[in-house]
C-alpha atoms as a PDB file:
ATOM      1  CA  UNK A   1      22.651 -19.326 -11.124  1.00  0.00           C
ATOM      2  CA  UNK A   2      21.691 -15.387 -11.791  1.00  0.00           C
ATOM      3  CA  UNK A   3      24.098 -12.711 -10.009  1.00  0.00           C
ATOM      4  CA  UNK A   4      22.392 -10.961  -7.691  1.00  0.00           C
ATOM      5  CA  UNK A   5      22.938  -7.084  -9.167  1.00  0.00           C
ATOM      6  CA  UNK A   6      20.499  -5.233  -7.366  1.00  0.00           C
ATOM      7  CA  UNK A   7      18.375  -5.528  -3.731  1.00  0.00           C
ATOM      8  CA  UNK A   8      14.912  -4.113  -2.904  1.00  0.00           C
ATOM      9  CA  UNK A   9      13.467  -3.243   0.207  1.00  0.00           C
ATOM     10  CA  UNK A  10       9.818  -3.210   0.903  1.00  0.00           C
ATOM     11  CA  UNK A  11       9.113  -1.730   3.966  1.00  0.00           C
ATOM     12  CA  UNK A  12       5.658  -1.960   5.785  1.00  0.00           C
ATOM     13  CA  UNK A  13       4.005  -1.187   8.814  1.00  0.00           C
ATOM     14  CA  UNK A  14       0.603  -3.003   8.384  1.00  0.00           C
ATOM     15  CA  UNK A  15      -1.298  -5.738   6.726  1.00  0.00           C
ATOM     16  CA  UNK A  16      -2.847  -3.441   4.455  1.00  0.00           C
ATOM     17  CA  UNK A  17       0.431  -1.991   3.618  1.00  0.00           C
ATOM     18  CA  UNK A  18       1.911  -5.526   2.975  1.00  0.00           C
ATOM     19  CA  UNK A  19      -1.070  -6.242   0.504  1.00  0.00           C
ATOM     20  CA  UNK A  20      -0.056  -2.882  -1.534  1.00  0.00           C
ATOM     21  CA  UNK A  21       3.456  -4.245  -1.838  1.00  0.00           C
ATOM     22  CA  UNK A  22       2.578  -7.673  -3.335  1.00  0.00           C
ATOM     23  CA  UNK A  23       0.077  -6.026  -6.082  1.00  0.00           C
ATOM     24  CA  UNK A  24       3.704  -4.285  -6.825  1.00  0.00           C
ATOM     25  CA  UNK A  25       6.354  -6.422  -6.447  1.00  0.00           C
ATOM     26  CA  UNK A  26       5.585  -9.006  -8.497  1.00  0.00           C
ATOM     27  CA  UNK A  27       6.724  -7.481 -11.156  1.00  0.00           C
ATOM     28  CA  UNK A  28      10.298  -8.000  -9.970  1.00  0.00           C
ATOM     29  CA  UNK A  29       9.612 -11.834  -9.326  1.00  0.00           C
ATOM     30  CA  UNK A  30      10.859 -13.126 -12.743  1.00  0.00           C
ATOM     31  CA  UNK A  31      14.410 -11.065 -12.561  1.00  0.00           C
ATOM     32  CA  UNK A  32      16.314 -13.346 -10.862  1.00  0.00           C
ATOM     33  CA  UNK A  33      19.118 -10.368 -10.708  1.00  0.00           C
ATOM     34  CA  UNK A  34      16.803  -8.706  -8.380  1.00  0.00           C
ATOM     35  CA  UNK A  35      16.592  -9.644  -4.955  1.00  0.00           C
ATOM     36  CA  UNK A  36      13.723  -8.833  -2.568  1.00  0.00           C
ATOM     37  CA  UNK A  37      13.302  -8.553   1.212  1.00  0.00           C
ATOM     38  CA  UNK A  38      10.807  -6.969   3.546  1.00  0.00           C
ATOM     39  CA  UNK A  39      11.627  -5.138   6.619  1.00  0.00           C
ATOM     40  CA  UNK A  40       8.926  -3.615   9.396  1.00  0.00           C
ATOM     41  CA  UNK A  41       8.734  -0.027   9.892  1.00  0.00           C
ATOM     42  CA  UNK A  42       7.189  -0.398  13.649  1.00  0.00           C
ATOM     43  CA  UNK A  43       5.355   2.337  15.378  1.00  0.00           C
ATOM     44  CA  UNK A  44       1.940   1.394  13.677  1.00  0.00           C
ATOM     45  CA  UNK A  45      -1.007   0.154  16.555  1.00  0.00           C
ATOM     46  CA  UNK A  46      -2.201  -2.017  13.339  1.00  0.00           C
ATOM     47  CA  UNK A  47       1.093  -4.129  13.211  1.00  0.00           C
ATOM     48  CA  UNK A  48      -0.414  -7.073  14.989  1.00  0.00           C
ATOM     49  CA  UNK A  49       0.692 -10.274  13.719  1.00  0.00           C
ATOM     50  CA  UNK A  50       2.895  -8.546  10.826  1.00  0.00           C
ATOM     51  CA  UNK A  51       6.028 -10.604  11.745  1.00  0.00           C
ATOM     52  CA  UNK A  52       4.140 -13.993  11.721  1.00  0.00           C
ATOM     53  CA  UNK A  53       2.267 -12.840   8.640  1.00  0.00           C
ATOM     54  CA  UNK A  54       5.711 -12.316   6.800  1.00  0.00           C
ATOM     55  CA  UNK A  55       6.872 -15.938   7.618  1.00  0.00           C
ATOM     56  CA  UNK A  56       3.712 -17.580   6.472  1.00  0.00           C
ATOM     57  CA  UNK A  57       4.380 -15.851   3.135  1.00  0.00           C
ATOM     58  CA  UNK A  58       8.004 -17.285   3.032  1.00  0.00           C
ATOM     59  CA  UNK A  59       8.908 -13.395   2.866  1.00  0.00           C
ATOM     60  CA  UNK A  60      12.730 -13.226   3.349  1.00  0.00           C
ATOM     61  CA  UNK A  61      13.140  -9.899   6.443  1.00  0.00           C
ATOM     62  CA  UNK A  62      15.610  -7.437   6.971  1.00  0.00           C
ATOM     63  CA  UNK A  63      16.369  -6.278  10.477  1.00  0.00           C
ATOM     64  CA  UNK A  64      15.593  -2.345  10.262  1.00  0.00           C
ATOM     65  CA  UNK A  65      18.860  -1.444  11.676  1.00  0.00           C
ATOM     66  CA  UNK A  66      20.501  -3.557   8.551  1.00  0.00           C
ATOM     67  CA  UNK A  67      18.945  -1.066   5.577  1.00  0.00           C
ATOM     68  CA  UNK A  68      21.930   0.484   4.330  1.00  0.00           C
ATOM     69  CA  UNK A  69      23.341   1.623   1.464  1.00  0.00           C
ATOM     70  CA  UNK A  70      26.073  -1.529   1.565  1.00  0.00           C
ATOM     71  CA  UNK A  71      22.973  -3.872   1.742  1.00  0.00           C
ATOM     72  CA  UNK A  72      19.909  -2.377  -0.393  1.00  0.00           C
ATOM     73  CA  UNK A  73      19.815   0.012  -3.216  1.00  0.00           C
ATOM     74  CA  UNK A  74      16.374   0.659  -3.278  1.00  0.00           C
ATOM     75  CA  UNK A  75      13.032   0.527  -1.004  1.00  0.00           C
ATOM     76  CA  UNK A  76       9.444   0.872  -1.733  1.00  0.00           C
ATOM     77  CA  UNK A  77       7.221   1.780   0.828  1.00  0.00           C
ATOM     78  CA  UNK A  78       3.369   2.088   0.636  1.00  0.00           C
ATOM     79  CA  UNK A  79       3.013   4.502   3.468  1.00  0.00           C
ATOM     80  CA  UNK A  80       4.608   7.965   4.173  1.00  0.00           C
ATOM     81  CA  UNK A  81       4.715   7.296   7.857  1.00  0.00           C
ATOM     82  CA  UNK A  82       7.047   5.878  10.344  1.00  0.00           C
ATOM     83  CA  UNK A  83      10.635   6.685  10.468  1.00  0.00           C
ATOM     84  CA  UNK A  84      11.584   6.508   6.755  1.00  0.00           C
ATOM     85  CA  UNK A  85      14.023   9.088   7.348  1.00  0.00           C
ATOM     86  CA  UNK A  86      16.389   6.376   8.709  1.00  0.00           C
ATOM     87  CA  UNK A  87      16.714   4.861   5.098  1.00  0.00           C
ATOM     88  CA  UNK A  88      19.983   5.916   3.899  1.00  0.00           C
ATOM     89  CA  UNK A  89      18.906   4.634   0.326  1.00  0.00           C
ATOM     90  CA  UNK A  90      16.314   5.429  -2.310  1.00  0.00           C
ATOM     91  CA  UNK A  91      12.597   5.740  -1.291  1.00  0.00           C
ATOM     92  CA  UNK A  92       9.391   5.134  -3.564  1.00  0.00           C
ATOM     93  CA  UNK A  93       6.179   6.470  -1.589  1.00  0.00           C
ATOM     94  CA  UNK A  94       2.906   4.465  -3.198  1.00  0.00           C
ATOM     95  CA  UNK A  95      -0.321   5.111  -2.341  1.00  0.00           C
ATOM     96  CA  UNK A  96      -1.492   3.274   0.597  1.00  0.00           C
ATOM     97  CA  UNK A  97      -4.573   1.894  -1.002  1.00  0.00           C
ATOM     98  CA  UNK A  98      -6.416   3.018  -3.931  1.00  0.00           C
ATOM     99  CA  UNK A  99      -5.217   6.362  -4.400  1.00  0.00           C
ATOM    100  CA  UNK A 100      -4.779   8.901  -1.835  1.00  0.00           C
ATOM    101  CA  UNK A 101      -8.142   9.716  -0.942  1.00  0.00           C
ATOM    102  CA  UNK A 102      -8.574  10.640   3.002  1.00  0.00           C
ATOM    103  CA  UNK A 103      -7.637  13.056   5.489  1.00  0.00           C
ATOM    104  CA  UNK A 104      -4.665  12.208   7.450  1.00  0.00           C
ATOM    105  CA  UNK A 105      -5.166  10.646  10.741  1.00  0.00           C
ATOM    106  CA  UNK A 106      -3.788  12.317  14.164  1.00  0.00           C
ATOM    107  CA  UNK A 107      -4.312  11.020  17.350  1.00  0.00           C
ATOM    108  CA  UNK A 108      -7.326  13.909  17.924  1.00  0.00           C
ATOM    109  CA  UNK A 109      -8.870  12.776  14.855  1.00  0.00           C
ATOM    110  CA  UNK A 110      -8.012  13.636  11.493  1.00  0.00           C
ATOM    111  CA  UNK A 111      -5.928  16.730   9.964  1.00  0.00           C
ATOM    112  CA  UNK A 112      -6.835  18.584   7.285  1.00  0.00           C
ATOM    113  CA  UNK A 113      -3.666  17.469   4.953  1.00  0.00           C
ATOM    114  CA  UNK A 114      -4.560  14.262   2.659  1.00  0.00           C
ATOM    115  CA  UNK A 115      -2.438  11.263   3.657  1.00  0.00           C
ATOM    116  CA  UNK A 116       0.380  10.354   1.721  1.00  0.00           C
ATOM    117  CA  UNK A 117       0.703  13.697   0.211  1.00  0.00           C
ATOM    118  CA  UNK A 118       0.913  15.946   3.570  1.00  0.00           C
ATOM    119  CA  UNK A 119       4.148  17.617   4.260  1.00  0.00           C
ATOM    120  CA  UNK A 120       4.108  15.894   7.874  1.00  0.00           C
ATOM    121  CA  UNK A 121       4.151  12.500   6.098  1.00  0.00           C
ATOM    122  CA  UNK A 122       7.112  13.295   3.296  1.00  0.00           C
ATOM    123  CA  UNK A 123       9.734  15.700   4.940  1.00  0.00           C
ATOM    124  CA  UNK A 124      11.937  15.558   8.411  1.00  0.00           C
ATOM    125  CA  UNK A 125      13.345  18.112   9.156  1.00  0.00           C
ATOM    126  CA  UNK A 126      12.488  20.361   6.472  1.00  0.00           C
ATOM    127  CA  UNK A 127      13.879  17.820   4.061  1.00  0.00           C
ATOM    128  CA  UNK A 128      11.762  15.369   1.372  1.00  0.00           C
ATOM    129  CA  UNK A 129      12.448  12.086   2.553  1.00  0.00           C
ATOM    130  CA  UNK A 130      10.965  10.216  -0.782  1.00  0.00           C
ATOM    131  CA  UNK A 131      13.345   9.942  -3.617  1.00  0.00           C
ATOM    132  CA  UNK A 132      10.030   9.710  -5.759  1.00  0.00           C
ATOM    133  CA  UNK A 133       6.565  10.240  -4.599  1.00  0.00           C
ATOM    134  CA  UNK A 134       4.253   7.606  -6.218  1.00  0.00           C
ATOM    135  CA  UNK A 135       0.856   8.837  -7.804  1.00  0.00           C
ATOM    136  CA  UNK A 136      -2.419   7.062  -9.175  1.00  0.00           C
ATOM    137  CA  UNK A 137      -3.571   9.721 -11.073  1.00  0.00           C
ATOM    138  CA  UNK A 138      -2.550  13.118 -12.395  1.00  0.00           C
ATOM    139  CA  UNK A 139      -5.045  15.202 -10.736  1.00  0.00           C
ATOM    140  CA  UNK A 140      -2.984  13.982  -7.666  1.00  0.00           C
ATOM    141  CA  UNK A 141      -0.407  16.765  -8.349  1.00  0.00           C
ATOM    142  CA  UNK A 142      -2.586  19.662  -8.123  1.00  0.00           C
ATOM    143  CA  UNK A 143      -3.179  17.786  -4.076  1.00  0.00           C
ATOM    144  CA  UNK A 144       0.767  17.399  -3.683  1.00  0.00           C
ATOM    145  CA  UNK A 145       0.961  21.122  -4.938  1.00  0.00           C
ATOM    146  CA  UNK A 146      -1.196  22.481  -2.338  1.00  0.00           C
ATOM    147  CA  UNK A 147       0.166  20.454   0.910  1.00  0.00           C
ATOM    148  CA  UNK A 148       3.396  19.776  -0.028  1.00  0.00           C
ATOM    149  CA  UNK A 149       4.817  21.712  -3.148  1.00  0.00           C
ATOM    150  CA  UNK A 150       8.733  20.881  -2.333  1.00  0.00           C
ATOM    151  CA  UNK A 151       7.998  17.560  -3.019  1.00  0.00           C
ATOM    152  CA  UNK A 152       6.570  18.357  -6.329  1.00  0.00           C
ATOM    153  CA  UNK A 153       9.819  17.588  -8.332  1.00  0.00           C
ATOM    154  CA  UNK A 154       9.800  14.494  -7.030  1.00  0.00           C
ATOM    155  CA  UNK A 155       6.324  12.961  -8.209  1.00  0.00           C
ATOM    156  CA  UNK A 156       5.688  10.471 -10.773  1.00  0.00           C
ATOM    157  CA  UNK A 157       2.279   9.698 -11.917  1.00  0.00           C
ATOM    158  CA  UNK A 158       2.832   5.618 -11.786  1.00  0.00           C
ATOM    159  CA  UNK A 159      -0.751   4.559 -11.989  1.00  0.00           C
ATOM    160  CA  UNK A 160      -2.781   2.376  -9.787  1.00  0.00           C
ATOM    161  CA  UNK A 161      -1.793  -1.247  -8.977  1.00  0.00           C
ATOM    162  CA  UNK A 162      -5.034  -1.765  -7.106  1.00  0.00           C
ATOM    163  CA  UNK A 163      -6.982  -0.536 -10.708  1.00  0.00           C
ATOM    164  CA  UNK A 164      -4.478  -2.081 -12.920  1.00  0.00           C
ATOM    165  CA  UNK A 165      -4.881  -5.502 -11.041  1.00  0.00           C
ATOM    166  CA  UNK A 166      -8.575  -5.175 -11.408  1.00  0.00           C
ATOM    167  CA  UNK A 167      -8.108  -4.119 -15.547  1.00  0.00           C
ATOM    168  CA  UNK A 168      -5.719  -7.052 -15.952  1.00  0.00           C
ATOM    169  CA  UNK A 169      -8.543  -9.725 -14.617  1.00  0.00           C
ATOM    170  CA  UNK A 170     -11.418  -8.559 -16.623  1.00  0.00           C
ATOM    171  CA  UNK A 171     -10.331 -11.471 -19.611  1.00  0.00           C
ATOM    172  CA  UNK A 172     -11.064 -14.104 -16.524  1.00  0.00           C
ATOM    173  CA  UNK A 173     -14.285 -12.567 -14.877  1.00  0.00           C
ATOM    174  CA  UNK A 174     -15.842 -15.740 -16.005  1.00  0.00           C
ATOM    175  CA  UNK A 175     -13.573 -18.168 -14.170  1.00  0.00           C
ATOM    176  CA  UNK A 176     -13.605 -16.296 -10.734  1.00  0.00           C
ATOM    177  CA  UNK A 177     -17.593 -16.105 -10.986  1.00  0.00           C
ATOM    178  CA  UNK A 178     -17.180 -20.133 -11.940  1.00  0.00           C
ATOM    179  CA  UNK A 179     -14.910 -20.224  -8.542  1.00  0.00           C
ATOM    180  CA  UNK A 180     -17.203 -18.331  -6.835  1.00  0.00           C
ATOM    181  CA  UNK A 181     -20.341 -20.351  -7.744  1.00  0.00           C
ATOM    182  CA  UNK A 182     -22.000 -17.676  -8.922  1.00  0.00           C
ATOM    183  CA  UNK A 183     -23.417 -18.977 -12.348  1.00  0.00           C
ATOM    184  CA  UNK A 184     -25.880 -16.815 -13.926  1.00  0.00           C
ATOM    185  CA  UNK A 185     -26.422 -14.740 -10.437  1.00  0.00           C
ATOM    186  CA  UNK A 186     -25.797 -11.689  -9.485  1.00  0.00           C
ATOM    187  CA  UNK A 187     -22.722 -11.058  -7.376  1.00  0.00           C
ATOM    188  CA  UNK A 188     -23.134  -8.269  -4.620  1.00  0.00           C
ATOM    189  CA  UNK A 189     -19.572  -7.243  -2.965  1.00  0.00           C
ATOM    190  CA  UNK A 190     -19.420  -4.897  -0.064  1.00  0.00           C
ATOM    191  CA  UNK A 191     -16.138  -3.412   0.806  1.00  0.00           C
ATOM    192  CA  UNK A 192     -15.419  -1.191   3.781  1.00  0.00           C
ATOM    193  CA  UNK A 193     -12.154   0.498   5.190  1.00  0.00           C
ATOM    194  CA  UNK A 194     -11.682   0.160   8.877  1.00  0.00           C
ATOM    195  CA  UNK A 195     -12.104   2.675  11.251  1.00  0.00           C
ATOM    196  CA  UNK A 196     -15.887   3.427  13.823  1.00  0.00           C
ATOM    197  CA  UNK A 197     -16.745   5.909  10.436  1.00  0.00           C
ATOM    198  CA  UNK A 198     -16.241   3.454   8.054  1.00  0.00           C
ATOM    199  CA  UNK A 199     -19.288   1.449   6.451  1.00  0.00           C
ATOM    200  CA  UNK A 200     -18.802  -1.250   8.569  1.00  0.00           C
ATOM    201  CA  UNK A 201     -18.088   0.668  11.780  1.00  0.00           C
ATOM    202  CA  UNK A 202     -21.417   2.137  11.337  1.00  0.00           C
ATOM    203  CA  UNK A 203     -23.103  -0.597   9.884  1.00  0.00           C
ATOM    204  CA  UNK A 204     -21.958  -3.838  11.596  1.00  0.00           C
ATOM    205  CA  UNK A 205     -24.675  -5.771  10.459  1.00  0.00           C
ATOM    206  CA  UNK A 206     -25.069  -4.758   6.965  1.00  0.00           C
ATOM    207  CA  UNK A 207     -23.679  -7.925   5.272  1.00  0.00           C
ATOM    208  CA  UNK A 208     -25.872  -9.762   7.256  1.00  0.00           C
ATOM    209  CA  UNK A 209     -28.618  -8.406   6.401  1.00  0.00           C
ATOM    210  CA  UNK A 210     -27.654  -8.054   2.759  1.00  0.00           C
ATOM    211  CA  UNK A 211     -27.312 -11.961   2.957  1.00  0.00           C
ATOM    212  CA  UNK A 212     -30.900 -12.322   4.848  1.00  0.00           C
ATOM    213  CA  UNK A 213     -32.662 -10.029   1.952  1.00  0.00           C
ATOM    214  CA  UNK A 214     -31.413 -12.899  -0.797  1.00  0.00           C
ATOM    215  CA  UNK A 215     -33.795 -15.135  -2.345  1.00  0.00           C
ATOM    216  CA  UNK A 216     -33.362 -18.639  -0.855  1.00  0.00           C
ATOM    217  CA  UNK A 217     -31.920 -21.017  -3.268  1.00  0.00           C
END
């Protein structure tokens, strides 16, 4: 058996942030001197079910309390909230979806800092909490440089695991349309962010209706 030389922490605080981490980690998956574990950064109202989700997947958890130095000696996190201060270890910030691309929420509505690259999100106590901020695209540095410019040193432009995934499965469009049962129809996908603003908070019905508009077959 491989020696175990290095261990990673991904550390998540919804389902949405879990799916972020698994477009990344993956990567590590065929270095068996790399070990993996997932720990929950709680404090999120959207961490229903988390815990239970993380067993189905056969993820192997860390207690929070148990992230130290002596244990991990590195953590990725797609989110810049909760209490990442309490990491005593290296931090990676990734975007939380694709890209950072909305207003930060508060619990009066939303601020006027974009998520993930707001000073409130990446320092405590007047300190940068990330080791390394994680970008999607360079235009993302001219954002970081207006809301948070201390953290500036610390950004990488990594790309876009959500895009790359998508990049990487063009070759086998055909065999996901063949899953699908698509054949030589069109595919229509709707996609909507949560949220009473969001596509479907405002439009409950749309994929009905998109379905009821189809020719019959």
């Amino acid at each position: 058996s491989c020696e175990v030389r290095r261990r990673v922490l991904g550390v998540v605080r919804t389902l949405t942030a879990l799916d972020r981490l698994l477009d990344v980690l993956p990567v590590l998956a065929d270095d068996m001197r790399v070990e993996t574990r997932f720990s929950v950064a709680h404090g999120s109202e959207f961490c229903a079910d988390l815990d239970d989700h993380l067993h189905r997947i056969g993820a192997r958890i860390a207690d929070w309390g148990d992230a130290t130095p002596g244990s991990f000696d590195f953590a990725i996190s797609p989110s810049g909230n909760g209490p990442l201060h309490e990491l005593a270890i290296p931090l990676m910030t990734l975007p939380h979806g694709a890209g950072h691309h909305k207003l930060r929420a508060t619990d009066e509505g939303f601020a006027t800092e974009v998520s993930g690259l707001s000073r409130t999100q990446l320092t405590h106590r007047g300190e940068v909490v990330p080791t390394v901020v994680g970008l999607s695209h360079e235009n993302q540095l001219d954002v970081l440089r207006r809301h948070c410019p201390e953290a500036l040193p610390r950004a990488e432009v990594i790309g876009d695991p959500c895009y790359a995934r998508l990049r990487a499965s063009l070759p086998v469009r055909e065999h996901y349309r063949d899953a699908l049962g698509t054949e030589h129809r069109t595919l229509v996908l709707v996609a909507s962010t949560w949220g009473g603003e969001s596509l479907f908070g405002r439009e409950g019905d749309l994929a009905a209706e998109l379905v009821a508009e189809l020719p019959a077959a």
